[in-house]
Protein backbone atom coordinates (compact mmCIF):
# COMPACT_ATOMS: atom_id res chain seq x y z
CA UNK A 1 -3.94 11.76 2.82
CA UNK A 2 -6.24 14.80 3.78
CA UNK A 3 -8.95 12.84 5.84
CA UNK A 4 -9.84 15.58 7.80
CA UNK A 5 -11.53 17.41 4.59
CA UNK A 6 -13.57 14.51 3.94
CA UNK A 7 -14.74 14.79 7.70
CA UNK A 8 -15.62 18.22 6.91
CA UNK A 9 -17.74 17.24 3.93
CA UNK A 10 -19.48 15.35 5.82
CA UNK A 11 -20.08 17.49 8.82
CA UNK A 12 -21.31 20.27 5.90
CA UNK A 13 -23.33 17.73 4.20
CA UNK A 14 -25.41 16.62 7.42
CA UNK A 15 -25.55 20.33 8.43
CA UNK A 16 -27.16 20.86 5.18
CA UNK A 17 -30.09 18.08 6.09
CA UNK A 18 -30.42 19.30 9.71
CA UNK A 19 -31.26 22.56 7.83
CA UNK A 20 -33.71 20.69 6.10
CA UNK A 21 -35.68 20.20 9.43
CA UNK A 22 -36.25 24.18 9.78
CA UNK A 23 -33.97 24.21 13.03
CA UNK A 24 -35.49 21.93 15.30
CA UNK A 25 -33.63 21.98 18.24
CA UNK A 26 -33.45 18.19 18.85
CA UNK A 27 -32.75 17.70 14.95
CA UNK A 28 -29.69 19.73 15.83
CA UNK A 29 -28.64 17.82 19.13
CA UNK A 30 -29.02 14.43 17.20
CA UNK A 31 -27.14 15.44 14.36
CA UNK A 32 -24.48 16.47 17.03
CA UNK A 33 -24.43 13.36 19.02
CA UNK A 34 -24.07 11.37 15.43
CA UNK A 35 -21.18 13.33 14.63
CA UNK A 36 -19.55 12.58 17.79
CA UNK A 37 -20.54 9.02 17.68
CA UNK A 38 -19.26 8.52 14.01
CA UNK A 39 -15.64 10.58 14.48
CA UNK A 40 -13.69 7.20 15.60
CA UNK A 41 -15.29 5.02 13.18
CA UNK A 42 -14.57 7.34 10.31
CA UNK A 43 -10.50 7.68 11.39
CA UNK A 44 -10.84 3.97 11.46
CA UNK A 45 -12.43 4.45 7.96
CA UNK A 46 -9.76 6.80 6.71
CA UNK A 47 -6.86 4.37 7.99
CA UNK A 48 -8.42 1.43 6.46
CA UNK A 49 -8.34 3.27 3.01
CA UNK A 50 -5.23 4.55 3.02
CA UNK A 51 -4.22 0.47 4.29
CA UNK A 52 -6.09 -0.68 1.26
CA UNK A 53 -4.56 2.17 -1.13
CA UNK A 54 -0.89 0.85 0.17
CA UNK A 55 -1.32 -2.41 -0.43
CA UNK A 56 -3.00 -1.33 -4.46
CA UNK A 57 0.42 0.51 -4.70
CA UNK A 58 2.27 -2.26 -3.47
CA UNK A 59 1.17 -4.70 -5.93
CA UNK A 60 1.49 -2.67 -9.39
CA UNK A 61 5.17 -1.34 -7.95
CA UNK A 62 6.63 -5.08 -6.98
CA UNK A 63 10.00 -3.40 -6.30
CA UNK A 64 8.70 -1.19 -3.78
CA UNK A 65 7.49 -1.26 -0.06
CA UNK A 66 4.24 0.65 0.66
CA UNK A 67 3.62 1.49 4.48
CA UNK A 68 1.39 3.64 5.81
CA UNK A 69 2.65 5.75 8.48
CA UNK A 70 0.56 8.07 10.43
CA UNK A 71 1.77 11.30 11.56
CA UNK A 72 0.03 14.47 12.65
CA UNK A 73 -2.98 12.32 12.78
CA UNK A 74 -3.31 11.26 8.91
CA UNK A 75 -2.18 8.28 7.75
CA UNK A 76 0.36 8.84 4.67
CA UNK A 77 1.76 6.40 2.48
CA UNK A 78 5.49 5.96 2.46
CA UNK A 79 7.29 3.99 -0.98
CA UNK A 80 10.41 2.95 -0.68
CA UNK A 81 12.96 0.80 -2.24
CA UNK A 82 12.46 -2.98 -1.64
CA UNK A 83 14.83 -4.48 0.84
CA UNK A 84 17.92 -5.99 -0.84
CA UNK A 85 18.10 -8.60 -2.68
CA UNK A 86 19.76 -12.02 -1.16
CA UNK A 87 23.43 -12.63 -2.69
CA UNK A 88 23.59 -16.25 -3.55
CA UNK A 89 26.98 -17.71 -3.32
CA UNK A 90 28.22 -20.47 -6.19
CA UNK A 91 27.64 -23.24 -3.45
CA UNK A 92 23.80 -21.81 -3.00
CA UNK A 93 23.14 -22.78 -6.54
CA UNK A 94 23.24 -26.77 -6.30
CA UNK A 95 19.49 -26.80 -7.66
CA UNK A 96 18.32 -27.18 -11.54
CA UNK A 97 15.53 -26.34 -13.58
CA UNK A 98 14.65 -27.21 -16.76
CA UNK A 99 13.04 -24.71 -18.59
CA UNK A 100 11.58 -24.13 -22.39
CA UNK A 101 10.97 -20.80 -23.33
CA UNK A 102 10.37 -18.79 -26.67
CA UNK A 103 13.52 -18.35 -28.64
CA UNK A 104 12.38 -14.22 -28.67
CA UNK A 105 11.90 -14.22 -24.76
CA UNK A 106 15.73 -15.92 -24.67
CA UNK A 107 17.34 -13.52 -26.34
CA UNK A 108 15.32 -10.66 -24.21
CA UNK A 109 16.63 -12.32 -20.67
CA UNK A 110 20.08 -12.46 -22.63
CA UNK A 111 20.38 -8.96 -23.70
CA UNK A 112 18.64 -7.55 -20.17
CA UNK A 113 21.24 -9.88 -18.33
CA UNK A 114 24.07 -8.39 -20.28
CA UNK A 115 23.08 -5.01 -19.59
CA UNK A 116 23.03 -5.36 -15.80
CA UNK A 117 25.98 -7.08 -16.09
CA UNK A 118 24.98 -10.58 -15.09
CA UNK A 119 25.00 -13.90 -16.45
CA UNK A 120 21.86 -15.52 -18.00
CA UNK A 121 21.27 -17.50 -14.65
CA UNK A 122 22.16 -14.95 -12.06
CA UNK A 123 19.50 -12.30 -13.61
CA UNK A 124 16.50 -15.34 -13.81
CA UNK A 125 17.80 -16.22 -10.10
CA UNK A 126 17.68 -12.01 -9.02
CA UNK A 127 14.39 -11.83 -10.79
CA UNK A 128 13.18 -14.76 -9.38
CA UNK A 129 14.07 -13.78 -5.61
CA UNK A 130 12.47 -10.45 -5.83
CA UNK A 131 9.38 -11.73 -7.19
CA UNK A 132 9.07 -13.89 -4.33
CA UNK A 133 9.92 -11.33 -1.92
CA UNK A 134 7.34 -9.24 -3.39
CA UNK A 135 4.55 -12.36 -3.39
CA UNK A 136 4.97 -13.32 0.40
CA UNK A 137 4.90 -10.49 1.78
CA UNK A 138 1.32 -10.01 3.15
CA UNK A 139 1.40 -7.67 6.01
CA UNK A 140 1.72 -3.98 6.81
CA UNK A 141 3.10 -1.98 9.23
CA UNK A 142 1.78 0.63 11.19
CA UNK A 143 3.58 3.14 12.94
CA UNK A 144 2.63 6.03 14.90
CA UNK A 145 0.04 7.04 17.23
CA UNK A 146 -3.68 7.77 15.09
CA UNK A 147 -5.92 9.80 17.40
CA UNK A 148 -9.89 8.91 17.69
């Protein structure tokens, strides 16, 4: 994310007022001081938005991890691959559900089951998992060092 360009807008945009003033001297020193007074708060700003843009991501890609990792000073977002899934052995599966589904949405998990080369119960069970995986997870790390 290019933060520092929106700082720059900004800077250009309150340069533009001060000019408004006709070059009053203290116009100019209190635009200054406000500057310096609002650089920490807007990193802070730009790090929040790029925290709220990761977890956006995150939710419409529920296969993927979305972190935000700062370097150079700007937070970026980094997608990767969920982590794996968890292998449940025969002796995991000791639990039953009862479920009543469309005949159409059957013969959908059937065919997508064949194709990854599972049974019927495994791919619900995989599918399952990683939804859950994706649900509960409700924090974000940060890395780096962000400068204010």
């Amino acid at each position: 994310m290019d933060t520092a360009s929106v700082k720059a807008t900004l800077e250009a945009t309150l340069a533009d007022q001060v000019g408004l003033a006709g070059g009053d001297p203290s116009v100019v020193l209190a635009a200054e001081a406000l500057l310096a007074a609002l650089a920490p708060a807007l990193a802070q700003a730009g790090l929040h938005l790029a925290e709220q843009a990761a977890v956006e991501v995150g939710a419409q890609l529920p296969d993927y991890e979305v972190d935000v990792v700062v370097r150079d000073g700007e937070p970026t977002l980094v997608v990767r691959s969920a982590e794996q899934e968890v292998a449940y052995t025969a002796d995991d599966l000791e639990a039953r559900l009862t479920l009543r589904l469309p005949t159409v949405l059957k013969a959908e998990l059937e065919e997508a089951a064949g194709s990854a080369g599972d049974s019927i119960n495994s791919y619900v069970v995989k599918a399952l998992s990683a939804r859950k995986r994706a649900a509960s997870r409700t924090g974000r790390r940060i890395t780096g060092t962000f400068r204010t």
